[in-house]
Protein backbone atom coordinates (compact mmCIF):
# COMPACT_ATOMS: atom_id res chain seq x y z
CA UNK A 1 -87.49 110.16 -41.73
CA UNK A 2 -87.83 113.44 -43.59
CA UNK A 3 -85.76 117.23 -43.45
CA UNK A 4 -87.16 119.74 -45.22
CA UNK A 5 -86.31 123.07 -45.57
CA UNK A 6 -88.03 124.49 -41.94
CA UNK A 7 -89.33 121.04 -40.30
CA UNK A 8 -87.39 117.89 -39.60
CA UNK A 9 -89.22 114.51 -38.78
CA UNK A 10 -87.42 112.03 -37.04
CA UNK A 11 -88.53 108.42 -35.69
CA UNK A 12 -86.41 106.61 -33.05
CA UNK A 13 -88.19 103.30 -32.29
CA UNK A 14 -91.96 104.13 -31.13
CA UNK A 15 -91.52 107.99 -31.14
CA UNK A 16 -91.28 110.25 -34.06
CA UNK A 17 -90.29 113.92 -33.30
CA UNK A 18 -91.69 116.99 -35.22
CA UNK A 19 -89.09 119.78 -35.05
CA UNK A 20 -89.88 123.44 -36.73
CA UNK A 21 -86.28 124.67 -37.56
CA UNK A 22 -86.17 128.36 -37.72
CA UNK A 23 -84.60 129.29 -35.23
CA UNK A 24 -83.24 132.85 -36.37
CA UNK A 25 -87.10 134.61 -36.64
CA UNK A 26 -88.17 131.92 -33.43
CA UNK A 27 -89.74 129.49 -35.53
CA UNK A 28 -92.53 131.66 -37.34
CA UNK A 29 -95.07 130.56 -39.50
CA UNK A 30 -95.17 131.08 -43.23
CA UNK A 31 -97.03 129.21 -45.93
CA UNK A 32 -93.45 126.29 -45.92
CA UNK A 33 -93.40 126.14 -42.46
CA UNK A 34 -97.47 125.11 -42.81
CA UNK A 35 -97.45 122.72 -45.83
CA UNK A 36 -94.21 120.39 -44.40
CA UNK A 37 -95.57 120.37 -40.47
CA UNK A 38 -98.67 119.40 -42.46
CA UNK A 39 -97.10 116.76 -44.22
CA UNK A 40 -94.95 115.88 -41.39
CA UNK A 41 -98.46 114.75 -39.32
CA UNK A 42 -99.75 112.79 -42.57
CA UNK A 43 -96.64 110.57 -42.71
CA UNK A 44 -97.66 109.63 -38.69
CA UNK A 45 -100.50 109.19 -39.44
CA UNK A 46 -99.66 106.36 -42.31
CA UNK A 47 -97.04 105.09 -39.85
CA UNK A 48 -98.37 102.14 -37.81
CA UNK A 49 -95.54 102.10 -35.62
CA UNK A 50 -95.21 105.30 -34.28
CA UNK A 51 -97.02 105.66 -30.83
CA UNK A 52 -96.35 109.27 -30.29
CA UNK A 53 -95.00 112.23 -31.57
CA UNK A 54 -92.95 115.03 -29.96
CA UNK A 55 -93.29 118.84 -31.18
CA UNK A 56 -91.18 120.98 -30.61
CA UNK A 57 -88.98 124.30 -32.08
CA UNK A 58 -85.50 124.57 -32.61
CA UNK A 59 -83.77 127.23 -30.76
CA UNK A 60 -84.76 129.59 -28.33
CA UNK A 61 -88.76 129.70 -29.02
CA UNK A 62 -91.65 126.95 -29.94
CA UNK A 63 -92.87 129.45 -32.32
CA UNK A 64 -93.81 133.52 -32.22
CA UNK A 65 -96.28 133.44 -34.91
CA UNK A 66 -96.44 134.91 -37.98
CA UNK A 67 -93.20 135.24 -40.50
CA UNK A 68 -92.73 138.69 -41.00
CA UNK A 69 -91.79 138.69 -44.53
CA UNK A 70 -95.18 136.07 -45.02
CA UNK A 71 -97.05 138.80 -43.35
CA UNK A 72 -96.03 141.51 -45.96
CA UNK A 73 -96.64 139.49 -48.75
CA UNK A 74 -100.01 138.33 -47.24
CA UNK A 75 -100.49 142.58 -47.30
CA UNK A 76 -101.39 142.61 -50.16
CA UNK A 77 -103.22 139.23 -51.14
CA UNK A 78 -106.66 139.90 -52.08
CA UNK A 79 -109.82 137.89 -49.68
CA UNK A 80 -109.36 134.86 -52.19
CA UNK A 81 -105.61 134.44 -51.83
CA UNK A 82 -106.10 135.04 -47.51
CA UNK A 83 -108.99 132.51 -48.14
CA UNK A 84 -106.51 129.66 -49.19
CA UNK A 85 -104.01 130.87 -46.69
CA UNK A 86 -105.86 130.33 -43.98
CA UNK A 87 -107.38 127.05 -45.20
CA UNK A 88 -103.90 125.54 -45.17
CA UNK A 89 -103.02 126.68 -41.62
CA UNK A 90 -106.59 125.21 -40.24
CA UNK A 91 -105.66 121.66 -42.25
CA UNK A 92 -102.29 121.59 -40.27
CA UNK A 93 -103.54 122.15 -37.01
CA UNK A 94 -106.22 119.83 -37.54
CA UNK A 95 -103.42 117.05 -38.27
CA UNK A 96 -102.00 117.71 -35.44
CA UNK A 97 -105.22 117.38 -33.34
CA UNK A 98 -106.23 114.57 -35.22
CA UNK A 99 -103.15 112.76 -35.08
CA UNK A 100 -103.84 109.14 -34.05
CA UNK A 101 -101.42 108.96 -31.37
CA UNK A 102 -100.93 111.05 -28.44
CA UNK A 103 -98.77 114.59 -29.85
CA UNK A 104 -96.67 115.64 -26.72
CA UNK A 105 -95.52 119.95 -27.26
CA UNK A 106 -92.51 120.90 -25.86
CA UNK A 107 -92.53 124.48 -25.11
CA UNK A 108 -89.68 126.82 -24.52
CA UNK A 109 -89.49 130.55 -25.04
CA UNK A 110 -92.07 132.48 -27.58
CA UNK A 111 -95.47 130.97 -28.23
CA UNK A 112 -97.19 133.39 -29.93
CA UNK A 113 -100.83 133.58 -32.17
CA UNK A 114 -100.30 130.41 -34.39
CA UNK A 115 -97.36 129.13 -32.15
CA UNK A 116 -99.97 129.17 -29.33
CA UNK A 117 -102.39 127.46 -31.35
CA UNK A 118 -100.02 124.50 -31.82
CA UNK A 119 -99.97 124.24 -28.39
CA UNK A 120 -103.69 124.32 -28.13
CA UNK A 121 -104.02 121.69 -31.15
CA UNK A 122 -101.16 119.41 -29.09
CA UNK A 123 -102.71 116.69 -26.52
CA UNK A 124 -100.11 117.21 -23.85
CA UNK A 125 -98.22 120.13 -23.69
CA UNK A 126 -95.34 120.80 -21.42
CA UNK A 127 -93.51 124.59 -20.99
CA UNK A 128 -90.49 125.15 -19.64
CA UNK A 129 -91.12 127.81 -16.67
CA UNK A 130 -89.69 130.90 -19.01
CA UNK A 131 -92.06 130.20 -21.61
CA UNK A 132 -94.78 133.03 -22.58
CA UNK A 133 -97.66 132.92 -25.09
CA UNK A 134 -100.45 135.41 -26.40
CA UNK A 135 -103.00 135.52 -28.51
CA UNK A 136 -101.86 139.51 -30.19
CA UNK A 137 -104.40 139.18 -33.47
CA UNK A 138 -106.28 141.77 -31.91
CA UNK A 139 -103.64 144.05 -31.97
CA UNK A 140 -103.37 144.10 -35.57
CA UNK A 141 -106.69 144.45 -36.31
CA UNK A 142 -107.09 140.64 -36.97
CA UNK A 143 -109.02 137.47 -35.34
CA UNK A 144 -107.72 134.29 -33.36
CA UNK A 145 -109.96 132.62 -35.85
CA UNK A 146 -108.18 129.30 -37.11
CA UNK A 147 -106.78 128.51 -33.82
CA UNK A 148 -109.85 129.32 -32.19
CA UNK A 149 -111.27 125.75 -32.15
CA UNK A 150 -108.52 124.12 -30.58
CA UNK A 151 -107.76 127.15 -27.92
CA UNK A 152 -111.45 127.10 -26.77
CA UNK A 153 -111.73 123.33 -26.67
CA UNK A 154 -108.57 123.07 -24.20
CA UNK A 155 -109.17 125.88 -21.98
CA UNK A 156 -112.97 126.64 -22.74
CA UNK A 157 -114.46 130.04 -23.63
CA UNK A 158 -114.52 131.55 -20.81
CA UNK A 159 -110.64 131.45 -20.35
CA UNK A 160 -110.46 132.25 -23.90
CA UNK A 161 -112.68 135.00 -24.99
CA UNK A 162 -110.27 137.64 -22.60
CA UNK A 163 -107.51 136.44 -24.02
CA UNK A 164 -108.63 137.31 -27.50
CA UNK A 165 -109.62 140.54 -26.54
CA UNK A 166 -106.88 141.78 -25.32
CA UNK A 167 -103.97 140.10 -26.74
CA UNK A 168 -102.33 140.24 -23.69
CA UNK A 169 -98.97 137.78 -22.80
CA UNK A 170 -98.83 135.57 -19.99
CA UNK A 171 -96.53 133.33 -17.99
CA UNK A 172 -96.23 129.31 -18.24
CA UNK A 173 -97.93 129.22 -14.70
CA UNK A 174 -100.99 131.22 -16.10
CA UNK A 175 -100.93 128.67 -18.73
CA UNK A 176 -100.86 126.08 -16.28
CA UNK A 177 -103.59 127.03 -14.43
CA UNK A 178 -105.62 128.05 -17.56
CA UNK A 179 -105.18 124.85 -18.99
CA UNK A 180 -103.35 125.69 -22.24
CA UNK A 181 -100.04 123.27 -20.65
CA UNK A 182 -100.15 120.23 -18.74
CA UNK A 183 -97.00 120.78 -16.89
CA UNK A 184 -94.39 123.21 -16.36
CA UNK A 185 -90.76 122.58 -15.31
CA UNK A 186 -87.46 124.31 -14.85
CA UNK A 187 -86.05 125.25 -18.18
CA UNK A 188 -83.23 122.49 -17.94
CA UNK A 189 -84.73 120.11 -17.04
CA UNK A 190 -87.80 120.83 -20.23
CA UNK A 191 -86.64 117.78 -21.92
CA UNK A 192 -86.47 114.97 -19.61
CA UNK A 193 -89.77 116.08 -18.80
CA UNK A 194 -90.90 115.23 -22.11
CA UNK A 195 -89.27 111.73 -22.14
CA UNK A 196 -90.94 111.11 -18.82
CA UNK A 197 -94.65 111.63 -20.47
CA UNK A 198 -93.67 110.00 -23.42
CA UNK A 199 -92.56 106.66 -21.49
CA UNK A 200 -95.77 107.27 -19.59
CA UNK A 201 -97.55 106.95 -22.80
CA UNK A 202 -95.73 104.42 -23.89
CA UNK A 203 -97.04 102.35 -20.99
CA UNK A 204 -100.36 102.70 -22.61
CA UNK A 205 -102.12 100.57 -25.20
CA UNK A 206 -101.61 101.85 -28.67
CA UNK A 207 -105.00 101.06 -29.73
CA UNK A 208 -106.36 102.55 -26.73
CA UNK A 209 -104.80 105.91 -27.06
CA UNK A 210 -106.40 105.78 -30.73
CA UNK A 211 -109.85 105.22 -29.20
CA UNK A 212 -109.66 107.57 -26.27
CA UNK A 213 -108.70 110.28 -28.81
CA UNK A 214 -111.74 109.44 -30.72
CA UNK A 215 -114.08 108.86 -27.82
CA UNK A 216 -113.09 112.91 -26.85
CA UNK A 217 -113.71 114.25 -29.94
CA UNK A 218 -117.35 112.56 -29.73
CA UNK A 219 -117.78 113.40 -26.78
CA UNK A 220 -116.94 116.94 -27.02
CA UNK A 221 -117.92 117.19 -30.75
CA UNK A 222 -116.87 120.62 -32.51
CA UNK A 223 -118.39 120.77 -36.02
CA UNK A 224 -115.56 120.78 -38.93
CA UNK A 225 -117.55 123.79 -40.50
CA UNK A 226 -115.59 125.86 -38.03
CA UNK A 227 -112.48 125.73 -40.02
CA UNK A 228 -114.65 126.49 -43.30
CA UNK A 229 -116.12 129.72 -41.30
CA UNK A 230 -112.82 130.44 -39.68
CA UNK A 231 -111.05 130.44 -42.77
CA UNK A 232 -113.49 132.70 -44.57
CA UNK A 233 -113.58 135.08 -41.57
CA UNK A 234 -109.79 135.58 -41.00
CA UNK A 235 -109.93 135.65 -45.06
CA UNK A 236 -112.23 138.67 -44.75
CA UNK A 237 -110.52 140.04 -42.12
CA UNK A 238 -107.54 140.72 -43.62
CA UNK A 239 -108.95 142.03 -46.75
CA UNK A 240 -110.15 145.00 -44.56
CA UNK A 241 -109.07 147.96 -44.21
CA UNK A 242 -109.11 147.51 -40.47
CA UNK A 243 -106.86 144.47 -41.25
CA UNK A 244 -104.41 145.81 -43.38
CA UNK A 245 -104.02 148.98 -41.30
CA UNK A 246 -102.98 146.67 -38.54
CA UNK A 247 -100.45 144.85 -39.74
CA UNK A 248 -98.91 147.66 -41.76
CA UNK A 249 -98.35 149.30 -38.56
CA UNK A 250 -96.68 146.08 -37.04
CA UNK A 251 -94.65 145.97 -39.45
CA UNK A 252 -93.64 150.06 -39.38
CA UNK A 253 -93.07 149.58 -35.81
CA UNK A 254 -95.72 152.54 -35.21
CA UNK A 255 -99.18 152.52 -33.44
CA UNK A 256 -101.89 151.67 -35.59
CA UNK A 257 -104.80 154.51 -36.15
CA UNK A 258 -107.51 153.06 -33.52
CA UNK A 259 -104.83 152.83 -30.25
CA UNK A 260 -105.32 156.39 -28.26
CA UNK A 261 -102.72 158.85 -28.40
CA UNK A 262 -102.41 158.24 -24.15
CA UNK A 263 -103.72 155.39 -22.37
CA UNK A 264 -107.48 156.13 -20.90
C-alpha cells in the first residue's frame, strides 16, 4: 500500500496492517504521525476488500504519547493554533473507531495519553503481558479530553474518571480487567495472538461486522459534538497558564509549581 515518513500501510489478502514507525522516541505523536494514521484509516475505509486492520507500533512501544519536540512547539501556539491541533488528533481517532471493519491493536511496551487512546478507539485490543498505559495529562496541567470519548465508552466512567485524575500507570492485567484490552498474552507469543483474532474475524461475515459496528454505535450513541467541545477544551487548556506551566516543567525535567514540596 502506502510508507510514509512515520506510518506504513500494508495489505496482505483480507488484512491491511497500520504500523506507526518511530521507534527511537516509542512511537509518539506529533502533528505527521496524526495526518498519515489519519489517512492510513481513509484508504480502508475506500478499500472494499480489506476485512480488518491490524495496529500496531514499531519497536519496543505501541506509542508513549506526545512527541517531545511537538510538545515544545505546541508551547507556544496560541488557543487557535491548539484549537486545530487537537481537531486533527480527534478526526484520527475517530477513523479509527469508525473504521468499517473490525481494527485489531497490538500492544507491546508504552501506551501512554494518546497511545492509550488508540487503544481505546481500537475494537479489539490485545497487550502483551509487559505492556503499561496511563492517562499522565493531569500531570502537566492538561485534560484526557480528545481521547476521552473513546476511553469512557470502552471502560465506562467510572473506571475512567480515577484514571484521569491521577494519571497513574498500570499493568496489562489492570487493563484487562478494566476493559481497556481484550486479551493479554506472553510477550512472545503477542503476535500469533493477533493472527488468531484476526482469523477469528475472518470467520465472520464482512457485511455483518459493518452492521454490528453500526448497530453499537446506535446503540450506545455518543454525540459527535464531543470532539467539537473536546477540541476547544484541550485548546483552552493549553493556552493557560496552568497548561503551559505543566508542560514546561515536563520538559525541564523539574516539578511543576502546584506538586508539594513533600508528599502529604
Amino acid at each position: 500500500m502506502s510508507a510514509t515518513e512515520y506510518v506504513v500501510h500494508t495489505r496482505r489478502g483480507p488484512v491491511d496492517t497500520v504500523t506507526i514507525r518511530r521507534p527511537d522516541v516509542h512511537n509518539a505523536f506529533n502533528e505527521q504521525v496524526i495526518a498519515e494514521l489519519a489517512a492510513a484509516f481513509e484508504d480502508v475505509r475506500g478499500s472494499a476488500g480489506t476485512r480488518a486492520v491490524v495496529l500496531t507500533g514499531e519497536g519496543r512501544s505501541f506509542s508513549a504519547g506526545a512527541d517531545l519536540e511537538w510538545m515544545r512547539r505546541a508551547a507556544a501556539f496560541s488557543e487557535q493554533e491548539n484549537l486545530r491541533d487537537a481537531e486533527a488528533l480527534a478526526a484520527m481517532l475517530r477513523a479509527v473507531a469508525e473504521c468499517p471493519c473490525p481494527v485489531v491493536a497490538q500492544v507491546q511496551g508504552s501506551a501512554f495519553g494518546g497511545g492509550a487512546g488508540l487503544v481505546a478507539a481500537a475494537d479489539i485490543a490485545i497487550a502483551g503481558e509487559s505492556a503499561r498505559f496511563a492517562f499522565t495529562e493531569v500531570r502537566l496541567g492538561i485534560v484526557p479530553a480528545t481521547i476521552a470519548r473513546h476511553v469512557i465508552r470502552k471502560i465506562g466512567v467510572g473506571r475512567a474518571l480515577p484514571l484521569f485524575l491521577t494519571g497513574e500507570r498500570f499493568d496489562a492485567g489492570r487493563a484487562l480487567a478494566l476493559g481497556l484490552v481484550h486479551r493479554v498474552v506472553p510477550d512472545a507469543g503477542l503476535g500469533e495472538a493477533v493472527r488468531e483474532t484476526v482469523n477469528a474475524l475472518l470467520a465472520g461475515g464482512p457485511a455483518a461486522h459493518r452492521r454490528v459496528k453500526e448497530l453499537v454505535r446506535r446503540v450506545a450513541p455518543d454525540d459527535d459534538a464531543i470532539d467539537a467541545y473536546a477540541a476547544a477544551l484541550i485548546a483552552q487548556v493549553r493556552a493557560s497558564d496552568e497548561g503551559r506551566e505543566g508542560v514546561a516543567a515536563f520538559l525541564e525535567k523539574r516539578s511543576a509549581r502546584w506538586v508539594p514540596a513533600k508528599d502529604v
